[in-house]
N, C-alpha and C. Protein backbone atom coordinates (compact mmCIF):
# COMPACT_ATOMS: atom_id res chain seq x y z
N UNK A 1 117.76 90.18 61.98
CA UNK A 1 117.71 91.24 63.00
C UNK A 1 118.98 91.18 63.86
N UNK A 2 119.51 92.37 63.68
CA UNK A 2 120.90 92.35 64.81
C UNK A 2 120.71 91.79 66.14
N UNK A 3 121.58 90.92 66.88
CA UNK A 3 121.38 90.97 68.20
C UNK A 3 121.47 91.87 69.17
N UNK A 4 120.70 92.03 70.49
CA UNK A 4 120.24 93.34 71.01
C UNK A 4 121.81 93.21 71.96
N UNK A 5 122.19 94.31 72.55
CA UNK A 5 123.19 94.67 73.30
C UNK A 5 122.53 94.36 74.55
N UNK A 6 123.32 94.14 75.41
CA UNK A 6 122.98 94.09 77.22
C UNK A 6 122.50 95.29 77.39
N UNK A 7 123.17 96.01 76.93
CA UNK A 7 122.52 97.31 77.35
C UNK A 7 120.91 97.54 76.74
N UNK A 8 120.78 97.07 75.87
CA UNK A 8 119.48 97.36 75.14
C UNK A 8 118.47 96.51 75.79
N UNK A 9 118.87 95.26 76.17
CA UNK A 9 118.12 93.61 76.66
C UNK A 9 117.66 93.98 77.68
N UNK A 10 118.48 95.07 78.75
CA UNK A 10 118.07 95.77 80.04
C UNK A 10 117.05 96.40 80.40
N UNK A 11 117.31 97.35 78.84
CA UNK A 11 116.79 98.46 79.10
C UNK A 11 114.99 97.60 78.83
N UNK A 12 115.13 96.83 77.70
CA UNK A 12 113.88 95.88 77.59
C UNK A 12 113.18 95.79 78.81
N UNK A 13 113.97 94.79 79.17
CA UNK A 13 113.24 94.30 80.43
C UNK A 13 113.00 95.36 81.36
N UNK A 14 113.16 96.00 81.31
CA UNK A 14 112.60 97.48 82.39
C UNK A 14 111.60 97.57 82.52
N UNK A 15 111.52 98.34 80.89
CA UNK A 15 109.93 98.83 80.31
C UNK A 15 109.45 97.94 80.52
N UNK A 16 109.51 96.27 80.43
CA UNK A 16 108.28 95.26 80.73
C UNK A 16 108.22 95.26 81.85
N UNK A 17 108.66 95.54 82.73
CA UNK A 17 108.50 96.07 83.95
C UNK A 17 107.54 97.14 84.61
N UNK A 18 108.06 97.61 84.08
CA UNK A 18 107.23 99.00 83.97
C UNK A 18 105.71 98.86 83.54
N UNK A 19 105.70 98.15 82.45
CA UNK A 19 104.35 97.93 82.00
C UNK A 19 103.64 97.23 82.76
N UNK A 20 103.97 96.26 83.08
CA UNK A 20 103.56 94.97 83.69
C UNK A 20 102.72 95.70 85.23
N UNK A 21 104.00 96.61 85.72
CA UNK A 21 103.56 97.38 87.01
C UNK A 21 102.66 97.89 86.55
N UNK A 22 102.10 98.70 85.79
CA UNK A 22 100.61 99.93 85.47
C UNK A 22 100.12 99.04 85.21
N UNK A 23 99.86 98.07 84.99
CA UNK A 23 98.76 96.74 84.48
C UNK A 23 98.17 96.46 85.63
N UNK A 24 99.52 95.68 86.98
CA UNK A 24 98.89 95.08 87.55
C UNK A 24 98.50 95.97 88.91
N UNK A 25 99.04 97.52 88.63
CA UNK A 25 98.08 98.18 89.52
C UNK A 25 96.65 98.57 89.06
N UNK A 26 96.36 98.54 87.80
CA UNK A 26 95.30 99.01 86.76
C UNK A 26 94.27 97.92 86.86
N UNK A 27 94.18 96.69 86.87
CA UNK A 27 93.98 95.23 86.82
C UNK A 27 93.50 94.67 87.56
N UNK A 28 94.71 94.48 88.75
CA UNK A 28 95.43 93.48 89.41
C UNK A 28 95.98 92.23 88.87
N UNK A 29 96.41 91.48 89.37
CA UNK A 29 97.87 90.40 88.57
C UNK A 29 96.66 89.73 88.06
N UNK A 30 95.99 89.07 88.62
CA UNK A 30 95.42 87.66 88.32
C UNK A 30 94.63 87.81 86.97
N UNK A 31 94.14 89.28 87.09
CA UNK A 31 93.35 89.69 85.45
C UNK A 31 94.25 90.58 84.44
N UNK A 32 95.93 90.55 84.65
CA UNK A 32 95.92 90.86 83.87
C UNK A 32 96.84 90.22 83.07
N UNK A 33 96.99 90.16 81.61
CA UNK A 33 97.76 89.11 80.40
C UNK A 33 98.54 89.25 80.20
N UNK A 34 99.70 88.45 80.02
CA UNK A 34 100.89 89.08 79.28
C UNK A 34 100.46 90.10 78.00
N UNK A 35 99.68 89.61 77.04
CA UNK A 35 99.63 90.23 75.71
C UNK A 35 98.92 91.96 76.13
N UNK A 36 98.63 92.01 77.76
CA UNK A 36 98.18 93.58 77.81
C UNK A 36 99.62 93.88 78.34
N UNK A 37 100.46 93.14 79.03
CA UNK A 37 101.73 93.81 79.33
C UNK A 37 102.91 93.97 78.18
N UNK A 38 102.38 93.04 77.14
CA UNK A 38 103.22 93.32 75.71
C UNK A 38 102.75 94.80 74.93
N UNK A 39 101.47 95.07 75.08
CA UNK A 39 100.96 95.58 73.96
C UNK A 39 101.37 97.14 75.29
N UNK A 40 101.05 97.05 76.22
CA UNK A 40 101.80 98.54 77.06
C UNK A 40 102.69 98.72 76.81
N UNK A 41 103.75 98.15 76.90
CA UNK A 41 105.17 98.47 76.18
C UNK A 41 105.33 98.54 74.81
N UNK A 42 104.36 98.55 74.44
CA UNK A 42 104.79 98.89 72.91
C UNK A 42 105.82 97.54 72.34
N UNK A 43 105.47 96.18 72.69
CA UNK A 43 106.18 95.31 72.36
C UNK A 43 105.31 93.83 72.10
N UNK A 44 106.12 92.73 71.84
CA UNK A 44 105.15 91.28 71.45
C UNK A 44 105.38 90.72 72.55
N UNK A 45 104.43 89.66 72.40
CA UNK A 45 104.59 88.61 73.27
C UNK A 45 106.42 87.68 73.52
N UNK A 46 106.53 88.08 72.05
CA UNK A 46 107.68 87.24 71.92
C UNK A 46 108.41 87.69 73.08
N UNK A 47 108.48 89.18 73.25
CA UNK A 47 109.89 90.26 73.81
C UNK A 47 109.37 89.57 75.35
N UNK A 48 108.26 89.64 75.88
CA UNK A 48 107.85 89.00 77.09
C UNK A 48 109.02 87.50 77.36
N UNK A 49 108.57 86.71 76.44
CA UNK A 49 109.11 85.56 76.83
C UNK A 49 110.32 85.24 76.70
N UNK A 50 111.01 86.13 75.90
CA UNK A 50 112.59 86.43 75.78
C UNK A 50 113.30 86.25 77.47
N UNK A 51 112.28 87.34 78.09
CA UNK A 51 112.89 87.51 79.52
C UNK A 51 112.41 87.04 80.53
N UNK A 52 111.05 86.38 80.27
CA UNK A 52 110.23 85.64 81.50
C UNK A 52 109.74 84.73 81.20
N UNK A 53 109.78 83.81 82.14
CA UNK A 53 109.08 82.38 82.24
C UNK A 53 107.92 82.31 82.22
N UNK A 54 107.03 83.41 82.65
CA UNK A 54 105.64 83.36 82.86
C UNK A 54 104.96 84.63 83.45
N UNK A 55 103.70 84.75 83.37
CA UNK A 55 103.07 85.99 84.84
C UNK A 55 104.17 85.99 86.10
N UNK A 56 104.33 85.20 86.48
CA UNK A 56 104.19 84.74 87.85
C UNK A 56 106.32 85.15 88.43
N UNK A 57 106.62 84.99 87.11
CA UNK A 57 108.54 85.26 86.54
C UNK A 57 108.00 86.71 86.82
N UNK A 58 107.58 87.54 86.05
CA UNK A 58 107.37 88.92 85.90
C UNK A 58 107.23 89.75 87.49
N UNK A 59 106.14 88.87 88.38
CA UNK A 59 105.82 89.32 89.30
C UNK A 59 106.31 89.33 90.23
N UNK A 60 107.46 88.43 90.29
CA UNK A 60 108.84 88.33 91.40
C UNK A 60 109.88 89.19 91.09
N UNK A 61 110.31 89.18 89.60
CA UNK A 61 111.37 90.52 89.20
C UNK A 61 110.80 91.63 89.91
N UNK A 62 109.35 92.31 89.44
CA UNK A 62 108.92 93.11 89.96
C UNK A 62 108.69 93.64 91.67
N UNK A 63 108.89 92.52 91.89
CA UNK A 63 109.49 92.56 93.76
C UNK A 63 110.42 92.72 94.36
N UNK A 64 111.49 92.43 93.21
CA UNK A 64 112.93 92.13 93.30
C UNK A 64 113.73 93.50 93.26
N UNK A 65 113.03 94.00 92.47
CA UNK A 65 113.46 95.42 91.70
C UNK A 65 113.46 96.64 92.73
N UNK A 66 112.39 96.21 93.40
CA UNK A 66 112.06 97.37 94.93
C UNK A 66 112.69 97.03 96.18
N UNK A 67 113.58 97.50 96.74
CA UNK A 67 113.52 96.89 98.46
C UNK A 67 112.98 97.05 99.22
N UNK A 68 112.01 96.28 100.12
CA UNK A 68 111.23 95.83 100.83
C UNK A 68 111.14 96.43 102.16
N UNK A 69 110.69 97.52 102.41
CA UNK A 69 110.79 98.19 103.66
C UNK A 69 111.31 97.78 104.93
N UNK A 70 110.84 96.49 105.00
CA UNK A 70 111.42 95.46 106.33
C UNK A 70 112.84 95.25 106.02
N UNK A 71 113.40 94.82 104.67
CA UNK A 71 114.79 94.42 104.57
C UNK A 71 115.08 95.77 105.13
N UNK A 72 115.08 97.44 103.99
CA UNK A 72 115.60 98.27 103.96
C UNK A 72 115.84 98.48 105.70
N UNK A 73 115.12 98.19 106.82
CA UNK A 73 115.02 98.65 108.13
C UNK A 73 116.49 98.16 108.86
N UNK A 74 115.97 96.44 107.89
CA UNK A 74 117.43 95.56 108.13
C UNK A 74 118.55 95.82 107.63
N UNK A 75 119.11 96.41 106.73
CA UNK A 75 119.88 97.17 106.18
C UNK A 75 120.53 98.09 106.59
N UNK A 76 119.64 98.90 107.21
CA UNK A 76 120.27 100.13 107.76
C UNK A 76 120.80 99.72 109.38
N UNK A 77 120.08 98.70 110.04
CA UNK A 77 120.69 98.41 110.78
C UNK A 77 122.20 97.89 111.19
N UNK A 78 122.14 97.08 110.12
CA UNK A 78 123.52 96.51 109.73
C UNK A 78 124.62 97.47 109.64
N UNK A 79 123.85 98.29 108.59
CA UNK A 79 125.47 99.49 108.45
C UNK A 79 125.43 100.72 109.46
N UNK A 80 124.50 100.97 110.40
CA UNK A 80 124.94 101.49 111.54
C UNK A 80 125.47 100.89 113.01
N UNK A 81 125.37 99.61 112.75
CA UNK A 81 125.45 99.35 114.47
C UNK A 81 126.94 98.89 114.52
N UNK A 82 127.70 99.31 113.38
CA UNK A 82 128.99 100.19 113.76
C UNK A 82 129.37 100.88 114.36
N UNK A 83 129.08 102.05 114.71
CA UNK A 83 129.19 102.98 115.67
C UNK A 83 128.37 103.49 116.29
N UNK A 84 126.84 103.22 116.82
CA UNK A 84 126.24 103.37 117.59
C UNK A 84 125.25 101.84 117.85
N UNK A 85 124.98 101.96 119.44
CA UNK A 85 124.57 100.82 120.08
C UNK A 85 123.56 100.32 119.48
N UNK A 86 122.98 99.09 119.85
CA UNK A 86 121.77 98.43 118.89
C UNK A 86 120.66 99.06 119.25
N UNK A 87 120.10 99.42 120.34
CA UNK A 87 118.79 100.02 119.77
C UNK A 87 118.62 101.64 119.20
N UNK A 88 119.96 101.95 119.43
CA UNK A 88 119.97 103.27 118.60
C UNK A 88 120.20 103.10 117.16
N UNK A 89 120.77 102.03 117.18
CA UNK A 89 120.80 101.51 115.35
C UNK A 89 119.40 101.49 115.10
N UNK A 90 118.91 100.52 115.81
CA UNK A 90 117.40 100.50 115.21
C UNK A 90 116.45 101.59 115.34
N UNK A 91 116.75 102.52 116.22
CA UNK A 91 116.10 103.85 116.13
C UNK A 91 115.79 104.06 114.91
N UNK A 92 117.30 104.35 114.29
CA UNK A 92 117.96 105.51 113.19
C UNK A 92 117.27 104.68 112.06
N UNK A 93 117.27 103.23 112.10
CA UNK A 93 117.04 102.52 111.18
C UNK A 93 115.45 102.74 110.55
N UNK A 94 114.65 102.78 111.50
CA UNK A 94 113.43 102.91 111.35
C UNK A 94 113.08 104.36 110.77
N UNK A 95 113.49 105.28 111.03
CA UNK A 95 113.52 106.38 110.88
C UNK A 95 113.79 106.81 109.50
N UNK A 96 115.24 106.08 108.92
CA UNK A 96 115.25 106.30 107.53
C UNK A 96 114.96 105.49 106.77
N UNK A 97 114.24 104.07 107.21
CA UNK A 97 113.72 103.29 106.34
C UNK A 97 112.57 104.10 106.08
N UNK A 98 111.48 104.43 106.60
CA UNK A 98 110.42 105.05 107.15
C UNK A 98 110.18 106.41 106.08
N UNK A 99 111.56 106.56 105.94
CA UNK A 99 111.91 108.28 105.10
C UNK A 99 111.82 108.11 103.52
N UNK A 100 112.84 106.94 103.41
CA UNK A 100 113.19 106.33 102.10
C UNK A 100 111.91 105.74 101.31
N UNK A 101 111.20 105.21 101.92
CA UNK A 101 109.56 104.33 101.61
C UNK A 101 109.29 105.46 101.33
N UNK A 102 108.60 106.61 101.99
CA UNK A 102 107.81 107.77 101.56
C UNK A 102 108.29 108.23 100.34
N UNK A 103 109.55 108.55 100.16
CA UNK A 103 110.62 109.20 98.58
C UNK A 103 110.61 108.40 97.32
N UNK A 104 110.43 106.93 97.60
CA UNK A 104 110.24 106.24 96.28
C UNK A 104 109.12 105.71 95.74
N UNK A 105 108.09 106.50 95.55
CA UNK A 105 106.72 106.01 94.72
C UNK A 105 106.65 104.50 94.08
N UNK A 106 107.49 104.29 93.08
CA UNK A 106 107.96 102.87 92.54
C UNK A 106 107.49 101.81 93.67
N UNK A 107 107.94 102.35 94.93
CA UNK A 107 108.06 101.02 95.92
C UNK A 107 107.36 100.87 96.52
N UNK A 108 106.63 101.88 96.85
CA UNK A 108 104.87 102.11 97.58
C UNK A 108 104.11 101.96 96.44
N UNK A 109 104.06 101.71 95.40
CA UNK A 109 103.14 100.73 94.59
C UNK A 109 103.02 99.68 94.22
N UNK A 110 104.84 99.27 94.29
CA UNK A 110 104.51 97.80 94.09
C UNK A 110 104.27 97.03 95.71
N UNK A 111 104.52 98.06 96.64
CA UNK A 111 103.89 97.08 97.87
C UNK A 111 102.33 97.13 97.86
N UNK A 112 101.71 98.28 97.21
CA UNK A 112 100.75 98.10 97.14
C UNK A 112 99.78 97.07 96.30
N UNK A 113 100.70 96.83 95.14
CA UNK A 113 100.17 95.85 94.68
C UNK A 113 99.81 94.45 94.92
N UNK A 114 101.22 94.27 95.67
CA UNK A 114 101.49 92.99 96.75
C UNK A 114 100.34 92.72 97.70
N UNK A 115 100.26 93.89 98.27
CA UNK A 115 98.84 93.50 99.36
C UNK A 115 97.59 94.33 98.76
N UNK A 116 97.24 94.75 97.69
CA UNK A 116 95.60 95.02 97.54
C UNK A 116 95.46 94.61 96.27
N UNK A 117 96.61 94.40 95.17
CA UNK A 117 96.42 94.28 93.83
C UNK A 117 96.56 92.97 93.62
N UNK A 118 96.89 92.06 94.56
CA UNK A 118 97.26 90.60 93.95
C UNK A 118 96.70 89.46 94.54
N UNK A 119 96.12 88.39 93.95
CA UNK A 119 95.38 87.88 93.60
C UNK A 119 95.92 86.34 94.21
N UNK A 120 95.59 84.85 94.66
CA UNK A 120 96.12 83.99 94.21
C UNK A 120 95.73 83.14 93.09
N UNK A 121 96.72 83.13 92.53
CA UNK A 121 97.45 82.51 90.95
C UNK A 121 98.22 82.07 90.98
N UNK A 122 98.34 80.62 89.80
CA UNK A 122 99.85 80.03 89.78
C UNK A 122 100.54 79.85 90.33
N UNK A 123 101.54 80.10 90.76
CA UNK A 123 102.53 79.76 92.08
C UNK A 123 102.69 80.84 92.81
N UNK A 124 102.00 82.00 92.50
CA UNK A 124 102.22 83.27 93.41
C UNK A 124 101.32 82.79 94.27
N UNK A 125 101.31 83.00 95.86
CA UNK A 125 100.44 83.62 97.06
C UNK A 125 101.21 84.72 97.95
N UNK A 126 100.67 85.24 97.57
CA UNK A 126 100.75 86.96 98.05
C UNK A 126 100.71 87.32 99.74
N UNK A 127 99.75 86.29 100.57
CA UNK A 127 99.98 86.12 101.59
C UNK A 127 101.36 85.53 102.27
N UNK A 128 101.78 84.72 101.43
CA UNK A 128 102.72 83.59 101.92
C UNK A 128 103.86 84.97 101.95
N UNK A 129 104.34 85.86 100.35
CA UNK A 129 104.90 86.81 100.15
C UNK A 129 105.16 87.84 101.44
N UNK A 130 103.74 87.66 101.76
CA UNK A 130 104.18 88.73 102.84
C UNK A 130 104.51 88.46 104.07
N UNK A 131 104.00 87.05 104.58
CA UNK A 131 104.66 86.67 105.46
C UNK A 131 106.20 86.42 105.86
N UNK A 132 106.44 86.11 104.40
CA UNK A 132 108.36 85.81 104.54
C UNK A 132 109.13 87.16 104.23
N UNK A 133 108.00 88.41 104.17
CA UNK A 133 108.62 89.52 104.32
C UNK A 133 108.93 89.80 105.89
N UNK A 134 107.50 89.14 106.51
CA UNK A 134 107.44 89.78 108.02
C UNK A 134 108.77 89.16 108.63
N UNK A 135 108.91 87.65 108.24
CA UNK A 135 109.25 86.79 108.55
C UNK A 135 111.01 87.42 108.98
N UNK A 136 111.40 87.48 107.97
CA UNK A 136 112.83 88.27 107.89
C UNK A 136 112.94 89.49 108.66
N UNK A 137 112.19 89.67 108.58
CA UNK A 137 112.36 91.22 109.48
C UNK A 137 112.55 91.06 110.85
N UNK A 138 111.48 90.18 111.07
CA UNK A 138 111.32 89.88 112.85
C UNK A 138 112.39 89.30 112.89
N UNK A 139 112.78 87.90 112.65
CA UNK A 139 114.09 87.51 112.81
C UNK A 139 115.13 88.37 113.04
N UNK A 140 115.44 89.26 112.68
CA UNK A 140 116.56 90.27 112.33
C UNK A 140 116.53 91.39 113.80
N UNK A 141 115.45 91.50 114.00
CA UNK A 141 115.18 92.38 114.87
C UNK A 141 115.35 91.99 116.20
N UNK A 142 115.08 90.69 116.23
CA UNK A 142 115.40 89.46 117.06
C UNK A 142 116.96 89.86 117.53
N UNK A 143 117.17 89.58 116.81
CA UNK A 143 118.66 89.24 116.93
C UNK A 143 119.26 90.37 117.32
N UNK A 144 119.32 91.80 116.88
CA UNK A 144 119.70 92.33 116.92
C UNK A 144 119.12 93.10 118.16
N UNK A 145 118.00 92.82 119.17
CA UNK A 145 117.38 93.12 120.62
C UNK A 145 118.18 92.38 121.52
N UNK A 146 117.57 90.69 120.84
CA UNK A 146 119.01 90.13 121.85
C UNK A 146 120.16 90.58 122.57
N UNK A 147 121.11 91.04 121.36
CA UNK A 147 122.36 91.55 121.74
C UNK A 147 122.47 92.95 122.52
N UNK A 148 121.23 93.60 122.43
CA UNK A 148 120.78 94.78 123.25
C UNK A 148 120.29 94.49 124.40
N UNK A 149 119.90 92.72 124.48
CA UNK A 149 119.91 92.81 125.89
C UNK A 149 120.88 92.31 126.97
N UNK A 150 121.80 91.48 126.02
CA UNK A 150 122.95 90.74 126.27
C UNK A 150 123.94 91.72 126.95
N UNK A 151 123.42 93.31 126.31
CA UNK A 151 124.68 94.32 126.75
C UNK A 151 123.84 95.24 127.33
N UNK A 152 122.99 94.79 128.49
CA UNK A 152 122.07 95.36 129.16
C UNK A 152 121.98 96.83 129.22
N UNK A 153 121.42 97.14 127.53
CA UNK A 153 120.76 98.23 127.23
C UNK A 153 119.30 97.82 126.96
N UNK A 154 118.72 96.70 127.74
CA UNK A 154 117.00 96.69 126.98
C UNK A 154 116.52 96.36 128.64
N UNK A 155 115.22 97.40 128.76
CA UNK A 155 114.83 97.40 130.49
C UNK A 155 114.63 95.82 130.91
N UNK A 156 114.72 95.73 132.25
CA UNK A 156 115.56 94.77 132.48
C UNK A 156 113.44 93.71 132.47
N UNK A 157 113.04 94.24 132.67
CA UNK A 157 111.46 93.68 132.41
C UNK A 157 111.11 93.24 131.08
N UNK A 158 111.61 93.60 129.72
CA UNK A 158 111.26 93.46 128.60
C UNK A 158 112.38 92.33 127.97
N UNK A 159 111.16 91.51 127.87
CA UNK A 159 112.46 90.44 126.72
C UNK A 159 112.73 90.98 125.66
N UNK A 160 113.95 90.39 124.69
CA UNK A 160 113.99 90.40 123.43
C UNK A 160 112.58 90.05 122.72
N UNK A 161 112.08 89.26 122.32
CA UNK A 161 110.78 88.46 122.37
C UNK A 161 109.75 89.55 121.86
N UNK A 162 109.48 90.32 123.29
CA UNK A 162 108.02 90.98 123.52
C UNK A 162 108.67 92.55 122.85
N UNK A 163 109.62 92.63 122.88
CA UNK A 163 110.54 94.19 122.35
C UNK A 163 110.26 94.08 120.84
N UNK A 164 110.60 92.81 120.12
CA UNK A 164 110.58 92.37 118.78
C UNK A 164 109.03 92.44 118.78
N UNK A 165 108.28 91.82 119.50
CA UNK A 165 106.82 92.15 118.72
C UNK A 165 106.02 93.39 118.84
N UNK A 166 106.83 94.22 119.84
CA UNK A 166 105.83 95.33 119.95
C UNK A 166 106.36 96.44 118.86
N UNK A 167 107.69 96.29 118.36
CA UNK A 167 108.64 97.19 117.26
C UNK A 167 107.39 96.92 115.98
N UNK A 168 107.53 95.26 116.01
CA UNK A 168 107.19 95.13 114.09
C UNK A 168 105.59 95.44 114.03
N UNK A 169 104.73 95.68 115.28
CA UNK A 169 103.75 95.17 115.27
C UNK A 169 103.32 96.58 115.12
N UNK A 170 103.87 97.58 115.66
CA UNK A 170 104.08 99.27 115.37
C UNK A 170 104.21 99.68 113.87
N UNK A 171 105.10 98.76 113.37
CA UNK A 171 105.48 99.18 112.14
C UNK A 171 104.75 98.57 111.39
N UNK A 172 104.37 97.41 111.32
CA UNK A 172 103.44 97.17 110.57
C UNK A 172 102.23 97.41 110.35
N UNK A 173 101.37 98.40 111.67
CA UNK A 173 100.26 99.01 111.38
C UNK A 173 100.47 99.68 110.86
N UNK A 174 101.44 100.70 111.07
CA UNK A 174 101.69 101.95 110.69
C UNK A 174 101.70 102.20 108.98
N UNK A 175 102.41 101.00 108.63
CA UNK A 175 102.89 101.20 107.07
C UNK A 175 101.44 100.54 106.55
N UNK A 176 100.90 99.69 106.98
CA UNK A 176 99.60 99.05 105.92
C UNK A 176 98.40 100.29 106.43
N UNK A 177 97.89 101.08 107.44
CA UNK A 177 97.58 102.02 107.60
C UNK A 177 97.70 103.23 106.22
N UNK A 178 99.01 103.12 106.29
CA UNK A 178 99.53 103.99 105.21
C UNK A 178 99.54 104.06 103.51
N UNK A 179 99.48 102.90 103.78
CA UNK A 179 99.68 102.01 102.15
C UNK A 179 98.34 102.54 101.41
N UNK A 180 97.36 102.22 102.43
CA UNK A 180 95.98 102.21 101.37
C UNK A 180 95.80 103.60 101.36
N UNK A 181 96.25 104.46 101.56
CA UNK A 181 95.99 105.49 101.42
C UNK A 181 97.07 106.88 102.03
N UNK A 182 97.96 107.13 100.87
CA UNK A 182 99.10 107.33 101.29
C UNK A 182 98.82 108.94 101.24
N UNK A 183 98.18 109.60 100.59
CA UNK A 183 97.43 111.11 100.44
C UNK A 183 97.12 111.26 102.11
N UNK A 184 96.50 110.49 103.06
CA UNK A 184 96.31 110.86 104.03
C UNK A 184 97.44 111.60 105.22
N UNK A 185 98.01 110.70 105.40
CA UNK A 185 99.28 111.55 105.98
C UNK A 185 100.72 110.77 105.89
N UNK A 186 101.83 111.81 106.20
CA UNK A 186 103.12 111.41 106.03
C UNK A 186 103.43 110.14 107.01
N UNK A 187 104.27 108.91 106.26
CA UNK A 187 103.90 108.05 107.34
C UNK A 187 105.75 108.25 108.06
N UNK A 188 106.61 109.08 107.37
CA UNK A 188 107.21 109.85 108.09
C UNK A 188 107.31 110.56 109.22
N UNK A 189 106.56 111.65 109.13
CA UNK A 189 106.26 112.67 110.06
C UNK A 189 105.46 111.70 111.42
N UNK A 190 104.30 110.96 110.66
CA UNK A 190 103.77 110.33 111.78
C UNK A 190 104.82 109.12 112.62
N UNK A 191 105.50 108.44 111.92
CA UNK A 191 106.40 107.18 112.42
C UNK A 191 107.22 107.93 113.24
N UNK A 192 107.46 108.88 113.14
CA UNK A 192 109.41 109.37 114.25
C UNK A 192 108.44 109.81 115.33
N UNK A 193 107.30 110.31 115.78
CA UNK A 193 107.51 110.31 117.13
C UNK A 193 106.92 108.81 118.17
N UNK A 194 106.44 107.80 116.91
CA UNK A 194 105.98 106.73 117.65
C UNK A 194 107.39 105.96 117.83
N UNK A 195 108.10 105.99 116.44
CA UNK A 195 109.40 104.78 117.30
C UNK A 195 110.46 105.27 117.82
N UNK A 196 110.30 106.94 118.10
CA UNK A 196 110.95 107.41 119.47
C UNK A 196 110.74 107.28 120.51
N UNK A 197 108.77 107.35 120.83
CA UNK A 197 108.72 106.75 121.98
C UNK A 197 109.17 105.29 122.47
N UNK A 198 108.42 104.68 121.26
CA UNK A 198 108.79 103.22 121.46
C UNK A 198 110.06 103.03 122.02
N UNK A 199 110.92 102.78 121.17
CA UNK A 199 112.29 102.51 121.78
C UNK A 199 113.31 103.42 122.74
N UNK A 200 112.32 104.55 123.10
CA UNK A 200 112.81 105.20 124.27
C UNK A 200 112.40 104.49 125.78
N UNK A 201 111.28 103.69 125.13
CA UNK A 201 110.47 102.81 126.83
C UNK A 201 111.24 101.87 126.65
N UNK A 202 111.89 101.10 125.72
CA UNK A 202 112.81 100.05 125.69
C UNK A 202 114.52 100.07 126.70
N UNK A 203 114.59 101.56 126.61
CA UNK A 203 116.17 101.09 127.23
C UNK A 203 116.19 100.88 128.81
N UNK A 204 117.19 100.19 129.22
CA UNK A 204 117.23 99.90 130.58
C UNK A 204 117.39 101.64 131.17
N UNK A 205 116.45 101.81 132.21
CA UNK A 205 117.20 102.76 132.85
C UNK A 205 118.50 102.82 133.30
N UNK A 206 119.23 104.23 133.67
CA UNK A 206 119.81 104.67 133.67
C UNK A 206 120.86 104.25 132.75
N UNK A 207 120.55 103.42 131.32
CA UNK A 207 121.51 103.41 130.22
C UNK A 207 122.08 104.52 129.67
N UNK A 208 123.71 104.64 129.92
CA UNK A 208 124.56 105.45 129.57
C UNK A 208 124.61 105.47 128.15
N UNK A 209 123.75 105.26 127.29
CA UNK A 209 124.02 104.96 126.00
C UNK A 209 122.47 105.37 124.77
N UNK A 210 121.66 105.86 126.35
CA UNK A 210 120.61 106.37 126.15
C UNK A 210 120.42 107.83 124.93
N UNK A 211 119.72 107.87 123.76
CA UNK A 211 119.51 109.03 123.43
C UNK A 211 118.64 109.42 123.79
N UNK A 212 118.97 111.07 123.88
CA UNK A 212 117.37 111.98 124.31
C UNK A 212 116.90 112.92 123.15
């Protein structure tokens, strides 16, 4: 048998991807087999182990593959607070993280899978997963309030601290609210006028740097 091209080895591992995802939303992880994620793709066990170590290999690519709403928030922060101040970065940030989650189906299922489809197994815990999602985020947000208060744009009553938990703690209802049931409403439409208010009660008064 010829050897497969990178390009072909890729395209492999996709579809087991792919499969693996309708399984373990169909399933959930812990019940479902490699040989049902071989036989969805229209492939063997062998093609599985070509590219993965195990369930548990599969189920981290498959995490890997999506960005993580909390990073994406962190992300956008980063490449705006170039030219506008930090909590207007994080405004904007939230806003099109918030936008981007709603537009990619792919990624609102595999978060869904993460928190309703998965199971603990093997070296996966799904809790732990999501904690070092929260985990990163807050940190980040941290940091980046800090310096909003360092450049006394954050009211002069609100720590960094209590600013960081009342942001993620917003966002994180909001999106697991959302998750289980995403037919209900846009978590778009609904998120921009909460983390407008939000981080509109955040700036120091009379901040010259204030959006309205």
């Amino acid at each position: 048998m010829a050897r497969k091209t990178k390009a072909e080895a890729a395209a492999t591992r996709e579809a087991l991807l792919d499969a693996a995802e309708d399984m373990f939303m169909e399933h959930g992880v812990a019940r479902t087999s490699l040989e049902q994620i071989a036989r969805h793709a229209g492939m063997t066990r062998g093609a599985v182990y070509w590219h993965f170590k195990n369930k548990g290999d599969i189920f981290r690519a498959m995490l890997e593959r999506v960005r993580m709403p909390f990073q994406e928030l962190v992300d956008e922060i980063e490449a705006l607070e170039h030219d506008v101040s930090s909590l207007e970065a994080i405004r904007l940030a939230c806003l099109q993280g918030l936008q981007r989650f709603e537009q990619h189906p792919r990624s609102r299922r595999v978060h869904a899978i993460l928190i309703h489809r998965c199971e603990f197994f093997s070296d996966i815990d799904p809790i732990a997963m999501q904690q070092e999602i929260t985990d990163e985020c807050r940190d980040s947000l941290y940091q980046h309030l800090l310096i909003s208060k360092q450049q006394h744009m954050l009211a002069d009553n609100l720590s960094p601290e209590v600013a960081t938990d009342l942001l993620q703690a917003m966002l994180s209802g909001l999106f697991h609210e959302w998750i289980r049931d995403p037919g209900r409403f846009s978590i778009y439409n609904r998120g921009v006028p909460l983390v407008n208010q939000l981080i509109g009660m955040m700036h120091r008064q009379g901040d010259p740097t204030r959006k309205h």
